[in-house]
C-alpha atoms as a PDB file:
ATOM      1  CA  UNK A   1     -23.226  68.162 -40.979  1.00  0.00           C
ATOM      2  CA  UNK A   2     -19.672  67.237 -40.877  1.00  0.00           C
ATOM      3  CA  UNK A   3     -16.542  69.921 -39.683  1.00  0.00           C
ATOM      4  CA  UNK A   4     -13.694  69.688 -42.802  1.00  0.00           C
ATOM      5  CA  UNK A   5     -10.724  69.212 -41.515  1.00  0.00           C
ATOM      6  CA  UNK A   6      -7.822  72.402 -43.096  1.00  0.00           C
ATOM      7  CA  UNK A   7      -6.499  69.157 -45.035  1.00  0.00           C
ATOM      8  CA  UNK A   8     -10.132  68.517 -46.803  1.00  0.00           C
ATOM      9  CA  UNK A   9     -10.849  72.190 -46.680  1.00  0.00           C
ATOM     10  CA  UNK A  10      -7.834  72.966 -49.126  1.00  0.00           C
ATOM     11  CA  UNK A  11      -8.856  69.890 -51.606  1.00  0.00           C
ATOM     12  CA  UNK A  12     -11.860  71.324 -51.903  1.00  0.00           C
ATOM     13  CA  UNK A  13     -10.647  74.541 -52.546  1.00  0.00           C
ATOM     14  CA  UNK A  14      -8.238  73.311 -55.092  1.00  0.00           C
ATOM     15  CA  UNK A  15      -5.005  73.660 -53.065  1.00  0.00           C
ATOM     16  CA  UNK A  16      -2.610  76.314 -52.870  1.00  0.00           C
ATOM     17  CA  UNK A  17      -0.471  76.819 -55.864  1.00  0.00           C
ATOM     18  CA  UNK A  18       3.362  76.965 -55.288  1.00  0.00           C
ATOM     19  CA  UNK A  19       3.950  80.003 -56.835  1.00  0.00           C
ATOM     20  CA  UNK A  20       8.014  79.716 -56.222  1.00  0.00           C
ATOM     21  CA  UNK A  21       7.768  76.085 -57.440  1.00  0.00           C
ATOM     22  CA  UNK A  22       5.836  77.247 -60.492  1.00  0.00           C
ATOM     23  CA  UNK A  23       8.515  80.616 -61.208  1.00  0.00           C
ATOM     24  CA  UNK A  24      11.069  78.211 -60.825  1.00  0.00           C
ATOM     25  CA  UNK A  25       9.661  75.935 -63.315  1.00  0.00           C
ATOM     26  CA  UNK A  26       9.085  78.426 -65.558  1.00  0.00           C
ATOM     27  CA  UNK A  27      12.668  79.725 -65.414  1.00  0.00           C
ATOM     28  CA  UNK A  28      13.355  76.221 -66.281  1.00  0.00           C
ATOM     29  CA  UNK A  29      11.498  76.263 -69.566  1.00  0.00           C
ATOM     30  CA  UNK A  30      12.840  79.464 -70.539  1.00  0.00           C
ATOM     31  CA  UNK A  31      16.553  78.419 -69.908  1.00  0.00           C
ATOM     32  CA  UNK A  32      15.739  75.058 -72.444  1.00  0.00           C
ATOM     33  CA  UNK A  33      14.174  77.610 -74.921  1.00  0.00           C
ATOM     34  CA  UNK A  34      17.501  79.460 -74.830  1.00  0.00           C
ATOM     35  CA  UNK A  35      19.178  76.649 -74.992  1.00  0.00           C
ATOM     36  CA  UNK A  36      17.909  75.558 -78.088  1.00  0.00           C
ATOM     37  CA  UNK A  37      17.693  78.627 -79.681  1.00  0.00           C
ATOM     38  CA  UNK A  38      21.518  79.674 -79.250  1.00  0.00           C
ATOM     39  CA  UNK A  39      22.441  75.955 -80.330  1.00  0.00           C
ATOM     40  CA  UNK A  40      21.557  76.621 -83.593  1.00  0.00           C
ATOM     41  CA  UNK A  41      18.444  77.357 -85.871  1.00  0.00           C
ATOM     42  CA  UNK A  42      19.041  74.931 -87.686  1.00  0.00           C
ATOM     43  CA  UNK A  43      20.756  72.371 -85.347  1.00  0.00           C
ATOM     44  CA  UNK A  44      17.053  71.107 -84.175  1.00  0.00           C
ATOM     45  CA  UNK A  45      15.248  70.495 -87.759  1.00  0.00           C
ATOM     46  CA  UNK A  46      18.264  68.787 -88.740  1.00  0.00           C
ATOM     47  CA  UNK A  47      18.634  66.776 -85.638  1.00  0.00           C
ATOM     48  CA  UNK A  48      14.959  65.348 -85.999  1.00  0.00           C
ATOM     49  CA  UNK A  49      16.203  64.057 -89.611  1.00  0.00           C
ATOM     50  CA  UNK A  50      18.833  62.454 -88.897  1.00  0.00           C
ATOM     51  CA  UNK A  51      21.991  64.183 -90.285  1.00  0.00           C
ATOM     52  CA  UNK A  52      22.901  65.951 -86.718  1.00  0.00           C
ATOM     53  CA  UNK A  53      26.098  65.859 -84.883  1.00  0.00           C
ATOM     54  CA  UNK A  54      26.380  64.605 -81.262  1.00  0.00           C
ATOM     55  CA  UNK A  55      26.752  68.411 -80.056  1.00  0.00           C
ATOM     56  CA  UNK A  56      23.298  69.316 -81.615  1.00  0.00           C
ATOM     57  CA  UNK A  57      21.684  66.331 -80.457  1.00  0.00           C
ATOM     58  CA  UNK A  58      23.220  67.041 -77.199  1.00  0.00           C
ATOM     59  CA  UNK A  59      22.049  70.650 -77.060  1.00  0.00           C
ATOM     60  CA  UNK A  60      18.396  69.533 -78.566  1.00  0.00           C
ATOM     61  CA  UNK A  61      18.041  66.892 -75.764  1.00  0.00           C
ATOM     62  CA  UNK A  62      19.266  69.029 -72.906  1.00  0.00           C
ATOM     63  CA  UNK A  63      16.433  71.834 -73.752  1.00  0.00           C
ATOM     64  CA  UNK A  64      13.422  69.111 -74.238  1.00  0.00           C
ATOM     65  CA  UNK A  65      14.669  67.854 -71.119  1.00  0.00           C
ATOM     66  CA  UNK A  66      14.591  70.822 -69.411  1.00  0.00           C
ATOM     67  CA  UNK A  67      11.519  71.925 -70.908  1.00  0.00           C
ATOM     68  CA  UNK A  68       9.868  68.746 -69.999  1.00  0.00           C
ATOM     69  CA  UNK A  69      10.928  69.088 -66.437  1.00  0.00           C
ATOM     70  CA  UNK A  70       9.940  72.839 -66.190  1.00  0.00           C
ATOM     71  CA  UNK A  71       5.989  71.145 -67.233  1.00  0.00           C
ATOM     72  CA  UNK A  72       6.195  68.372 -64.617  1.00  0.00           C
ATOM     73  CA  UNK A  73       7.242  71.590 -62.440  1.00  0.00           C
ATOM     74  CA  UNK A  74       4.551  73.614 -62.969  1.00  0.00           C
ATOM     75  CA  UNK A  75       1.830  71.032 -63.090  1.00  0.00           C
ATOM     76  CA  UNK A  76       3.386  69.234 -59.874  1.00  0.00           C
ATOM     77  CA  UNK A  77       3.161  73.117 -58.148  1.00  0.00           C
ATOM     78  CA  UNK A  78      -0.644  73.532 -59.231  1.00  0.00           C
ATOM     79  CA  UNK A  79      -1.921  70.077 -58.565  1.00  0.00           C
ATOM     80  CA  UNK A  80      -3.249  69.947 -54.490  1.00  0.00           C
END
């Protein structure tokens, strides 16, 4: 029988989840969602074909950006 050491006890367990890292991330997400969806309803479909100006594809970048640094955030918070 072997003693776990706190470190090995909280891989087992799964970790603890950084639940202000995580709310923070989440924020994130939301504020690239808003982002996007006060650029423009239009500014993102027309972005993706082609015929958008710098300001949308500014404003489209900026929230997939965000977005995909709220994920990392949230995944980075959950993982041990």
């Amino acid at each position: 029988m072997k003693e776990l050491s706190p470190e090995e006890l909280q891989c087992v367990a799964g970790g603890e989840i950084n639940w202000g890292q995580a709310a923070a991330a989440a924020g994130i997400i939301a504020l690239g969602v808003a982002v996007v969806a006060t650029g423009g309803i239009a500014s993102i479909p027309i972005s993706l074909a082609g015929a958008a100006t710098a300001g949308e594809l500014t404003i489209a970048g900026f929230g997939i950006a965000a977005s995909a640094f709220g994920g990392w955030g949230i995944g980075d918070a959950v993982s041990p």
